[in-house]
Protein backbone atom coordinates (compact mmCIF):
# COMPACT_ATOMS: atom_id res chain seq x y z
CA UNK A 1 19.42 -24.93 7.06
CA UNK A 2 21.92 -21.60 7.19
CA UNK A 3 19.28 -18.97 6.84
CA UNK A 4 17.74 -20.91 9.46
CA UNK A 5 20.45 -20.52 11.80
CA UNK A 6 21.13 -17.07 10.90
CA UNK A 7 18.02 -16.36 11.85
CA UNK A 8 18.34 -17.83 15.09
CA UNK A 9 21.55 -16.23 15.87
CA UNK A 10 20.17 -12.94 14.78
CA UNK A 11 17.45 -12.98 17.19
CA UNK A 12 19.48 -13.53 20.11
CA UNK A 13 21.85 -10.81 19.12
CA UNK A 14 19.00 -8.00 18.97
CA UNK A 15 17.94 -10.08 22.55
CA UNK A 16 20.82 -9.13 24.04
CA UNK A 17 21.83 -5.79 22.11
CA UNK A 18 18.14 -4.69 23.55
CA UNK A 19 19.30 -5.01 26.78
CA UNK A 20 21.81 -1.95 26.88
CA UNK A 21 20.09 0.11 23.90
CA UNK A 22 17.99 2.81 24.16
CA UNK A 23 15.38 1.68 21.60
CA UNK A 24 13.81 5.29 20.78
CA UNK A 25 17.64 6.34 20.90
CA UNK A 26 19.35 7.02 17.44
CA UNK A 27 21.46 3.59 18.06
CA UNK A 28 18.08 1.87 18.99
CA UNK A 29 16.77 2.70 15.71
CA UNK A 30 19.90 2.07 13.75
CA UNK A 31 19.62 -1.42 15.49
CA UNK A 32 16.36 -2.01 14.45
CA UNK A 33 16.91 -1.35 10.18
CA UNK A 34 19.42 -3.27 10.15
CA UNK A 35 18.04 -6.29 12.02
CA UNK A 36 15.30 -6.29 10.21
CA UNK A 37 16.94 -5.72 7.17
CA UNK A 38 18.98 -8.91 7.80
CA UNK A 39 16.16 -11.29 9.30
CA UNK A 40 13.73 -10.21 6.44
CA UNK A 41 16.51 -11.32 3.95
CA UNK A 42 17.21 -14.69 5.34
CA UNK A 43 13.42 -15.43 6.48
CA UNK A 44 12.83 -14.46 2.67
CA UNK A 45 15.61 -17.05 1.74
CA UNK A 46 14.51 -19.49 4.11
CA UNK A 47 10.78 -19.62 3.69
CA UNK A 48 10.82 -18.95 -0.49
CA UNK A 49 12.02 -22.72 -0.33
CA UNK A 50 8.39 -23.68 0.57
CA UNK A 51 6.99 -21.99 -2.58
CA UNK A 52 5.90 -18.52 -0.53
CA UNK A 53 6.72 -15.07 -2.63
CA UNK A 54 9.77 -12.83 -0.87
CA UNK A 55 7.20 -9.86 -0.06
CA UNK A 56 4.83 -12.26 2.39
CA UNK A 57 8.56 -13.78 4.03
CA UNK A 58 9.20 -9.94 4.31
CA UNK A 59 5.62 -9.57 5.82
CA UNK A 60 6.30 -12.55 8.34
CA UNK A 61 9.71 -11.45 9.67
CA UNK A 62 7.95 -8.25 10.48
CA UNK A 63 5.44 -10.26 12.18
CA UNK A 64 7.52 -12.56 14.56
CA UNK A 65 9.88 -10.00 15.21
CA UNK A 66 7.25 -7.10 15.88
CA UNK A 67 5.87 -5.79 19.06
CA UNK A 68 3.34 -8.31 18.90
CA UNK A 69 5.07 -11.22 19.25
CA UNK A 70 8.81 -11.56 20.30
CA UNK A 71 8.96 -8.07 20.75
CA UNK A 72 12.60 -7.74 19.31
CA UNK A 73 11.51 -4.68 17.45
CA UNK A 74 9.82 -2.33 19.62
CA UNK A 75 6.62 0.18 18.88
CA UNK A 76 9.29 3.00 19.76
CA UNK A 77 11.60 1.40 16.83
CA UNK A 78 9.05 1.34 14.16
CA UNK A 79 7.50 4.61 14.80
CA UNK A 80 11.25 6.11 14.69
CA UNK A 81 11.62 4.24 11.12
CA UNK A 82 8.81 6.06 9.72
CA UNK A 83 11.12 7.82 7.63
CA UNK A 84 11.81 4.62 6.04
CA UNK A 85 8.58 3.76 5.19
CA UNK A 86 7.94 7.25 3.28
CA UNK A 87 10.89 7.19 1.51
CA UNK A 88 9.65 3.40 0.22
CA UNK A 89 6.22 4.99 -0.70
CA UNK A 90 7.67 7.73 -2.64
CA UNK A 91 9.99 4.96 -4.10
CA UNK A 92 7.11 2.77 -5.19
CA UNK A 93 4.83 5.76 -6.12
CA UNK A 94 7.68 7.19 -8.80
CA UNK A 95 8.20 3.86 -9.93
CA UNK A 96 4.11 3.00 -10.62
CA UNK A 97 3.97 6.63 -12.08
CA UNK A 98 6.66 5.89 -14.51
CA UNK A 99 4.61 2.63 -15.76
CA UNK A 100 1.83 4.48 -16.83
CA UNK A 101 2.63 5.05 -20.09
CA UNK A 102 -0.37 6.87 -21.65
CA UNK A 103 -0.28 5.48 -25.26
CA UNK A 104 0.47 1.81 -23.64
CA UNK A 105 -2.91 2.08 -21.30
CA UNK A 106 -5.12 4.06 -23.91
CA UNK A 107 -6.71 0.85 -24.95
CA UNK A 108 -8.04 -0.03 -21.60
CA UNK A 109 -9.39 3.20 -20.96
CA UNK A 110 -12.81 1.53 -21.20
CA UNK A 111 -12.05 -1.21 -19.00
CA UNK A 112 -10.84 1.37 -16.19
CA UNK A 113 -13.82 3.57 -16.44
CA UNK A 114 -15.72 0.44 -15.77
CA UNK A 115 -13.80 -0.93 -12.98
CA UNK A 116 -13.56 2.49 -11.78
CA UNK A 117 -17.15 2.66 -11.55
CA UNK A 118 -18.09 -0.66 -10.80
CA UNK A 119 -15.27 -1.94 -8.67
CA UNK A 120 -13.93 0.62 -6.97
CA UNK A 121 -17.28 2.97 -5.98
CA UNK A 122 -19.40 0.00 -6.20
CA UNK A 123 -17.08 -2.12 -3.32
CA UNK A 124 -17.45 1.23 -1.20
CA UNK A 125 -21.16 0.91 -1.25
CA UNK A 126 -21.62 -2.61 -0.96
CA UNK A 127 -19.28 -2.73 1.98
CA UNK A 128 -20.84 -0.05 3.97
CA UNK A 129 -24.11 -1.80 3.38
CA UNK A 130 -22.64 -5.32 4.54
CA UNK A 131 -21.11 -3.16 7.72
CA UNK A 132 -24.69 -1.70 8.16
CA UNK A 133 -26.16 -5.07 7.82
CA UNK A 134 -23.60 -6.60 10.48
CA UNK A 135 -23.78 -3.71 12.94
CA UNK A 136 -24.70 -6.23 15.44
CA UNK A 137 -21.56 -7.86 15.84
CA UNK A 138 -19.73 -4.72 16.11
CA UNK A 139 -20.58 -3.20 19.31
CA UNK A 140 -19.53 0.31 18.13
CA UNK A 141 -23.16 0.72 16.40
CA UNK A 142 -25.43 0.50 19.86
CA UNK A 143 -25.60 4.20 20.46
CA UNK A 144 -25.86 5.13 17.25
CA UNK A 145 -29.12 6.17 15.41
CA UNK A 146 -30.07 4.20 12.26
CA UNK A 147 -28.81 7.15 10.28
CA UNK A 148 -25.57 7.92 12.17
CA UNK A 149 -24.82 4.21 11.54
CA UNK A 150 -25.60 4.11 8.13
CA UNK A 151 -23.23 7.37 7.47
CA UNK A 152 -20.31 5.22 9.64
CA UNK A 153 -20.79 2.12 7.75
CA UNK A 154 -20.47 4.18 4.60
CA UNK A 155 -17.65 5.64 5.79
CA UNK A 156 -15.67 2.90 6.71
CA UNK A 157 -16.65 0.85 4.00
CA UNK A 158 -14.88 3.39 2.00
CA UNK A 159 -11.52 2.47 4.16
CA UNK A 160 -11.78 -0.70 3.87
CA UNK A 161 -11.63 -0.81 0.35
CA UNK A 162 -8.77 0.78 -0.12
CA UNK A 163 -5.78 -0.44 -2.72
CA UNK A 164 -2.01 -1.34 -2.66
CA UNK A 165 -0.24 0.04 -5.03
CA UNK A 166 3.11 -0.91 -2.90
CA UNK A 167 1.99 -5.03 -2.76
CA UNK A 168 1.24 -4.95 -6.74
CA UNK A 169 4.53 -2.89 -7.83
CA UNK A 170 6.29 -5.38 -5.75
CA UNK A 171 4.88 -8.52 -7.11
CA UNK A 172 5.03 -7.32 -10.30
CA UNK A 173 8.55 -6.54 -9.99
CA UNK A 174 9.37 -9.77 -8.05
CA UNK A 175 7.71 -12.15 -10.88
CA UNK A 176 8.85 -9.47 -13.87
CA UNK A 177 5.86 -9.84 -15.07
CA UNK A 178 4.61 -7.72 -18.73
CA UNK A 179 1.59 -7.24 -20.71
CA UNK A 180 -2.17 -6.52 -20.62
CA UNK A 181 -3.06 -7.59 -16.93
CA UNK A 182 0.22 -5.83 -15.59
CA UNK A 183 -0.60 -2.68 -17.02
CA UNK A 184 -4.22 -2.94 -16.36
CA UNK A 185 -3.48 -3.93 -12.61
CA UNK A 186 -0.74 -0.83 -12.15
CA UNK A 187 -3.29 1.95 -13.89
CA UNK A 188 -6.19 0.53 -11.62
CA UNK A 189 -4.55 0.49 -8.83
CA UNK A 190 -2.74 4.15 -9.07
CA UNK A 191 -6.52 5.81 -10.28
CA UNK A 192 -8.24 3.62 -7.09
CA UNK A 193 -5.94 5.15 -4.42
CA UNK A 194 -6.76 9.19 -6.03
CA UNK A 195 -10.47 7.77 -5.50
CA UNK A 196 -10.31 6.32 -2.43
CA UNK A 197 -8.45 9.50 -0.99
CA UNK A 198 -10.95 11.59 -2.04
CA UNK A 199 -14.10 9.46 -0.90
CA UNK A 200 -12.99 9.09 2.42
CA UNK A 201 -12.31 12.53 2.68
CA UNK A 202 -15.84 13.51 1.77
CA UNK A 203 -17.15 10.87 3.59
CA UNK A 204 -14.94 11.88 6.71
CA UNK A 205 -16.46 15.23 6.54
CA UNK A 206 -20.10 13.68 6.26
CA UNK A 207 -19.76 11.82 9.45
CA UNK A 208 -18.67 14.34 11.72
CA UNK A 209 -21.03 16.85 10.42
CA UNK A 210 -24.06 14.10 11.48
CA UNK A 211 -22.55 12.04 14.46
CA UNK A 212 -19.72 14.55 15.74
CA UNK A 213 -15.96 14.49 15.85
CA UNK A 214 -13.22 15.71 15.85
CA UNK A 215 -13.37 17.19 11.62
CA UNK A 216 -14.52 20.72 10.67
CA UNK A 217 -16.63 19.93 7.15
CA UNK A 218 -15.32 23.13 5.36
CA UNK A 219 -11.51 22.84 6.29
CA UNK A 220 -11.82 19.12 4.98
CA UNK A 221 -13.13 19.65 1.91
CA UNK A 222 -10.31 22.55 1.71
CA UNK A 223 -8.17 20.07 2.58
CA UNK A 224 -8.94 17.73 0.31
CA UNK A 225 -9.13 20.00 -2.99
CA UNK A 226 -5.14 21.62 -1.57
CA UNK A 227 -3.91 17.52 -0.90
CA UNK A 228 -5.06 16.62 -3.99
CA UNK A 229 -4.27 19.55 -6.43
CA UNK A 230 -1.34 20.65 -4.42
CA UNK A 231 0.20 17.43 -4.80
CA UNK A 232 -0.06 17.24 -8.34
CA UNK A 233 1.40 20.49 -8.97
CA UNK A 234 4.00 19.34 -6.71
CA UNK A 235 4.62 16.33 -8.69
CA UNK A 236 4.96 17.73 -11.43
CA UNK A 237 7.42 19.99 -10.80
CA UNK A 238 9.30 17.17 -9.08
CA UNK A 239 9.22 15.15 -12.55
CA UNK A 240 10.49 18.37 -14.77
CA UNK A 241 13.47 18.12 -11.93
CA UNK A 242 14.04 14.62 -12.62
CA UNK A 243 13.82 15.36 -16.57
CA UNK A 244 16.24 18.04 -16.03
CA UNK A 245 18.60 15.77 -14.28
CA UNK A 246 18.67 12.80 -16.07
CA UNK A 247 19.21 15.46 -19.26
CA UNK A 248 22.34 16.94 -18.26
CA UNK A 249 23.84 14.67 -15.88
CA UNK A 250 25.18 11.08 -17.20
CA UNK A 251 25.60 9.66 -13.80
CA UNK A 252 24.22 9.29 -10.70
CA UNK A 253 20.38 9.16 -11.37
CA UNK A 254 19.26 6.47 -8.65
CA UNK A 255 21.32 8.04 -5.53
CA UNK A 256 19.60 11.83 -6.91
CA UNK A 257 16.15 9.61 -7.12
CA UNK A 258 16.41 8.37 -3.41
CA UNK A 259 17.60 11.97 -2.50
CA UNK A 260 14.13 13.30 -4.08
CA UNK A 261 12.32 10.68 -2.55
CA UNK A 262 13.93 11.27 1.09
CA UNK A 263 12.82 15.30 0.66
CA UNK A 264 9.29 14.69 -0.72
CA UNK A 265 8.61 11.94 2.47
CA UNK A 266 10.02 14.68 4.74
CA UNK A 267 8.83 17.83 3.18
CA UNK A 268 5.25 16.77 2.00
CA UNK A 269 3.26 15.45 5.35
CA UNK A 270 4.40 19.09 6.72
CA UNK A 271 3.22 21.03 4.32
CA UNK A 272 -0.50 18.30 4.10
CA UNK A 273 0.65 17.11 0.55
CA UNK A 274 0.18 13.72 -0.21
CA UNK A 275 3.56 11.80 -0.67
CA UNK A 276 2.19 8.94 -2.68
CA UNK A 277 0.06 11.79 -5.28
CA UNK A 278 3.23 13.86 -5.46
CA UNK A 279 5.51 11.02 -6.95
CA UNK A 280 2.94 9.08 -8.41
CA UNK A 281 2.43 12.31 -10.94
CA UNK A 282 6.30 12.77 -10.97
CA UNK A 283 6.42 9.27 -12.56
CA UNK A 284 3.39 10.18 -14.80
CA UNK A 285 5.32 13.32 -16.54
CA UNK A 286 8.55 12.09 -16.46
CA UNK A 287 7.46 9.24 -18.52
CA UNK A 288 4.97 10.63 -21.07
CA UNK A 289 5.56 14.77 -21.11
CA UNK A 290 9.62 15.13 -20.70
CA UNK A 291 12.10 14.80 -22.86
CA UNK A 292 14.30 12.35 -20.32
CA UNK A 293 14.84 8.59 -20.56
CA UNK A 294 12.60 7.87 -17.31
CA UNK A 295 13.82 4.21 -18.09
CA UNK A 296 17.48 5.22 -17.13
CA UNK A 297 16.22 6.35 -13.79
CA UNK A 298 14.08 3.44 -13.17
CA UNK A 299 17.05 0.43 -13.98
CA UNK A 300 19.69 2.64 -11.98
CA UNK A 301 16.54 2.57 -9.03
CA UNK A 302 16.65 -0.89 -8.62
CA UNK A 303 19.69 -1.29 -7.46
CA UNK A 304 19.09 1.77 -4.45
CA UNK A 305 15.15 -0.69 -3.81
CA UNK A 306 16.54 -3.61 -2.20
CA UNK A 307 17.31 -2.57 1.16
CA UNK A 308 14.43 -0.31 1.52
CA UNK A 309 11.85 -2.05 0.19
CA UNK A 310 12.57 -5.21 2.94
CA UNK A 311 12.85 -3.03 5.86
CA UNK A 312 9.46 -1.58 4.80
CA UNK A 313 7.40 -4.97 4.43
CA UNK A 314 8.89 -6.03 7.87
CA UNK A 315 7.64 -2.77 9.18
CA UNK A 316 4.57 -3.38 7.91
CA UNK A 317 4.19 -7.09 8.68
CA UNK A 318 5.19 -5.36 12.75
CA UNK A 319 2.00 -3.52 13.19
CA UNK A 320 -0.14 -6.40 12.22
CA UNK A 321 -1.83 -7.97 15.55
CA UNK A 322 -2.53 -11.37 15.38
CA UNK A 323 -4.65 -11.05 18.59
CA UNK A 324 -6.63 -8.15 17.27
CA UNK A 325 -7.25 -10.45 13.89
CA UNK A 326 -8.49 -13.16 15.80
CA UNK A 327 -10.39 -11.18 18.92
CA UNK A 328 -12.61 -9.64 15.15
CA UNK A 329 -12.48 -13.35 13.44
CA UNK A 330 -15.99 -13.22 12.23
CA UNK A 331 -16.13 -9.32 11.17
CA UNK A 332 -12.84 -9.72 9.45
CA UNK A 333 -13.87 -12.63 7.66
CA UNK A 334 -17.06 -11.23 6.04
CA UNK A 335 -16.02 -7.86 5.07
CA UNK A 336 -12.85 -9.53 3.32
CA UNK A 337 -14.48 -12.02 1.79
CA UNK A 338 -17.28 -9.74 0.64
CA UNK A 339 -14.36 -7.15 -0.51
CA UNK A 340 -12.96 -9.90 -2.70
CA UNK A 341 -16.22 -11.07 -4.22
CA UNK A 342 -17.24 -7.60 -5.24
CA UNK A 343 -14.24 -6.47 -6.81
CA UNK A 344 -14.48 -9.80 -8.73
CA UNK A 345 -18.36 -9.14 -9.96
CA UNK A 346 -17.57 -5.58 -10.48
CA UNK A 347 -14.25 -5.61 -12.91
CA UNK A 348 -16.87 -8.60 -14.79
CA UNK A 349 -19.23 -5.70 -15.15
CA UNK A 350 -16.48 -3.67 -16.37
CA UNK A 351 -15.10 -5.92 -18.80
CA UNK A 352 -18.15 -7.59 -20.33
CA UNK A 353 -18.27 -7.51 -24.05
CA UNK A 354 -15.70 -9.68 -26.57
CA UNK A 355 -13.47 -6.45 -27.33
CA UNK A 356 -11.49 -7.07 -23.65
CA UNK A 357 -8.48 -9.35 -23.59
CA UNK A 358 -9.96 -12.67 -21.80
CA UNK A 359 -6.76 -12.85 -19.65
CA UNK A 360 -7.87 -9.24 -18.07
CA UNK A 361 -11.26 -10.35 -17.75
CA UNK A 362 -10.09 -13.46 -16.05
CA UNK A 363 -7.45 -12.07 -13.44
CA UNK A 364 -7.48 -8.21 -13.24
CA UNK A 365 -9.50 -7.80 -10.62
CA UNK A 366 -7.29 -9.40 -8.07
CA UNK A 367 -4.83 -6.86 -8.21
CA UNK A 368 -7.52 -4.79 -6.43
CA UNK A 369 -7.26 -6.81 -3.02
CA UNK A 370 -3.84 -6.23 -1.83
CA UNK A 371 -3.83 -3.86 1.20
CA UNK A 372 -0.52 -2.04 2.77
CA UNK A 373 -0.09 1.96 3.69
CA UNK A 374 -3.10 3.30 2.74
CA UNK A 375 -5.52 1.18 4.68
CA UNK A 376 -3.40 1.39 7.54
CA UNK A 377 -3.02 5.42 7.22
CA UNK A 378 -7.02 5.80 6.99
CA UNK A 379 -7.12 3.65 9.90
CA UNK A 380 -5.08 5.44 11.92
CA UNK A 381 -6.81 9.03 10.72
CA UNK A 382 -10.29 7.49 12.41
CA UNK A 383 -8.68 6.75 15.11
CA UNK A 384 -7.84 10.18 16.19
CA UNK A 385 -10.34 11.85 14.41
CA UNK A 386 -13.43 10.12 16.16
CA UNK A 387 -13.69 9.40 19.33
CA UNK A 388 -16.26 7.61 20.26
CA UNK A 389 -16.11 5.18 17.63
CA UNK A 390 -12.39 5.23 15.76
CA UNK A 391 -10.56 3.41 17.97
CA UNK A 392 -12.93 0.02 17.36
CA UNK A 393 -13.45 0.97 13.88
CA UNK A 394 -9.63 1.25 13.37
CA UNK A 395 -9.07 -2.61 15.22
CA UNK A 396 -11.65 -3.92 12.58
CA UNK A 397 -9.95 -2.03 9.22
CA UNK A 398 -6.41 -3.33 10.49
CA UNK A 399 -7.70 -6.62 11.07
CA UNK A 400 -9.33 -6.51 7.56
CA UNK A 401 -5.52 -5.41 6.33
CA UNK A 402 -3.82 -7.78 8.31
CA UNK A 403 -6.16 -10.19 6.55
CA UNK A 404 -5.30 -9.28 3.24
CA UNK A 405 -1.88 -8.45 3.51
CA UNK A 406 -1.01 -12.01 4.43
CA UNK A 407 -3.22 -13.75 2.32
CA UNK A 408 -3.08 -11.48 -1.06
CA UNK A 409 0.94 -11.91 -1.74
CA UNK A 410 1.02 -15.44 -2.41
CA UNK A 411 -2.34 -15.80 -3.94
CA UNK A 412 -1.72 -12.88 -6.30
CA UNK A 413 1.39 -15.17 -7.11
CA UNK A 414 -0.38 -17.72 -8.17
CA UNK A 415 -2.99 -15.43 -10.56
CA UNK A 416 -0.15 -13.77 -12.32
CA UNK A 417 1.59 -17.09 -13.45
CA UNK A 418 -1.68 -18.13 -14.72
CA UNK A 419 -2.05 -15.04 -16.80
CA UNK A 420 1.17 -15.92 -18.68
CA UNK A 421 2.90 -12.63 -18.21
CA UNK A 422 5.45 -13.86 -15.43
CA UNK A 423 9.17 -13.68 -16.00
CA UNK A 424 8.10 -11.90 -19.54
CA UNK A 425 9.99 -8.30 -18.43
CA UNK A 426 13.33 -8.18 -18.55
CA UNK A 427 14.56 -6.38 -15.58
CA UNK A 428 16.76 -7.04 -12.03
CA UNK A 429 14.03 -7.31 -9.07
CA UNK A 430 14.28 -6.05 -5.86
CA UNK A 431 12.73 -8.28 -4.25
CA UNK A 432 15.18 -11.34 -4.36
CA UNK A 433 18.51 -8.68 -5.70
CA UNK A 434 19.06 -10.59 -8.71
């Protein structure tokens, strides 16, 4: 009954703060992290009574206190807090890096080429061919040629299958969960977003060469071969800096991690390298080339995660529009449903054959439906980049995400106490502080 309260008395305050703050103003912002710091805390204490995890509470604070609905956090606000959503990224990224320990994942190298292949690529093509199929509920396809609209399905069928690695490194930290289907789950999903960044790229490139945009084919692909390989390189020297650190200095690892963080968020979009690339490979040779305890770095972290990490989801829970989800009800519906079912069929494909742990073939492949940044990122890409078709296209992928993003938290939940591994890693979580 408190955190109820709380809440209550916390949305009035921003009510009537609102009313003499500038809310694209430096106080305006300041106002908004920290009120959605608070309500995201209490809603998660409130609402994690009725058996729902922290991250969708986080989600649904966002929600009712976004734009969309009591408009106590304005589009102004959460464009200004960007910064805190890259620095989160770059948190999670470093963190899922420093998971992938190479001689832990070497026995499911199998399993990922499959679901690679048959999961991740195959879910692009079947859901540009279920787009293509639907084109006539989606008015966006009438002036287009049958070719034009098979190249657009493709190519949004491609964003729409798109990964969270941000949802599963915070569920798996929330339920401290360990073994086989964790560390399948945070290699998959790491590898999907490299392909999916790539794909779309390509595919980008395809469309506007056949149905016109705003996307020169040659400086794409440049792009994509310098946002790819450039961030690597970058990450790699960022995780020989982190080695270096945690060598020769005995304190002070988690507020020199943030720092890190906070420059690569701010430094890498201007210079096109990918944020999430960069400190995902940080995390990758700080935990299997250097010389460092990249566990050190990673307990200090979680004390620094808290804070972030629910002013994040509540940002991300305030750009989802319940009116645009229900305006594309039926389109929404199939392509998430038929997202689901193929990633299920395809990591079946991929782990067929008695050598595969039976709890991996039974749950992994639901760590592939979570949606957060990415999707939302691609989304807002097609908008700009095409249009006479993006802006529709970008109301269907974000209704897809909203989908998903409510709906995947407490299911996934629910498959990762089945698997057994919950509560088996023995770490604080971020996502409740304890």
């Amino acid at each position: 009954m408190i955190p109820m309260l709380l809440l209550l008395a916390l949305g009035g305050l921003m009510h009537a703060a609102r009313s003499f703050t500038d809310s694209a103003g430096a106080a305006g912002v300041e106002l908004a992290f920290g009120f959605l710091l608070l309500v995201a805390f209490f809603n998660a204490r409130f609402l994690h009574r009725l058996g729902l995890p922290h991250l969708t509470c986080y989600l649904l604070a966002g929600i009712v206190a976004g734009p969309f609905v009591l408009e106590l956090v304005t589009d102004d606000m959460t464009r200004s807090l960007k910064v805190v959503s890259d620095v989160a990224v770059c948190m999670i990224a470093l963190t899922a890096g420093a998971e992938l320990n190479f001689d832990k994942i070497r026995p499911f190298a199998k399993v990922l080429r499959g679901m690679v292949l048959f999961s991740v690529i195959g879910t692009m093509f079947i859901l540009g061919g279920v787009l293509f199929l639907i084109r006539p509920l989606l008015p966006f396809f009438d002036a287009m040629t049958t070719q034009q609209a098979a190249v657009v399905a493709l190519t949004i069928g491609i964003a729409a299958s798109a990964q969270s690695p941000s949802v599963v490194m915070a569920m798996v930290s929330e339920l401290r969960s360990e073994g086989p289907v964790t560390r399948v789950l945070l290699a998959m999903v790491v590898v999907a977003d490299f392909i999916v960044i790539m794909c779309y790229a390509l595919a980008s490139a395809a469309t506007g060469a056949v149905i016109g945009g705003d996307i020169d084919v040659s400086a794409e692909v440049a792009s994509v071969v310098w946002e790819l390989g450039g961030s690597i390189v970058f990450g790699v020297a960022v995780g020989a800096l982190l080695g270096v650190f945690l060598q020769t200095v005995k304190r002070g690892a988690s507020l020199f991690g943030v720092m890190v963080c906070l420059v690569v968020a701010e430094i890498g979009a201007r210079i096109h390298l990918d944020p999430l690339i960069t400190m995902i490979a940080a995390g990758v040779w700080l935990e299997n080339f250097s010389k460092a305890d990249s566990s050190r770095l990673l307990h200090d972290f979680e004390s620094a995660q808290l804070p972030v990490f629910l002013v994040f989801f509540a940002l991300a829970g305030s750009h989802i529009n319940l009116r645009t989800l229900y305006i594309s009800l039926v389109p929404v519906a199939i392509i998430v449903a038929c997202r689901a079912t193929s990633f299920y069929f395809g990591c079946r494909l991929a782990t067929r054959g008695g050598a595969t742990d039976p709890a991996v073939r039974k749950y992994a492949w639901f760590g592939l439906v979570p949606q957060a940044g990415l999707a939302i990122a691609i989304a807002l890409i097609m908008q700009k980049s095409f249009p006479s078709f993006g802006n529709e296209a970008g109301v269907l992928l974000l209704g897809v995400v909203a989908a998903n993003e409510l709906m995947a938290p407490p299911i996934f939940r629910v498959v990762m106490l089945r698997s057994g591994e919950a509560g088996k890693r023995a770490t604080s979580d971020f996502a409740t502080g304890h």
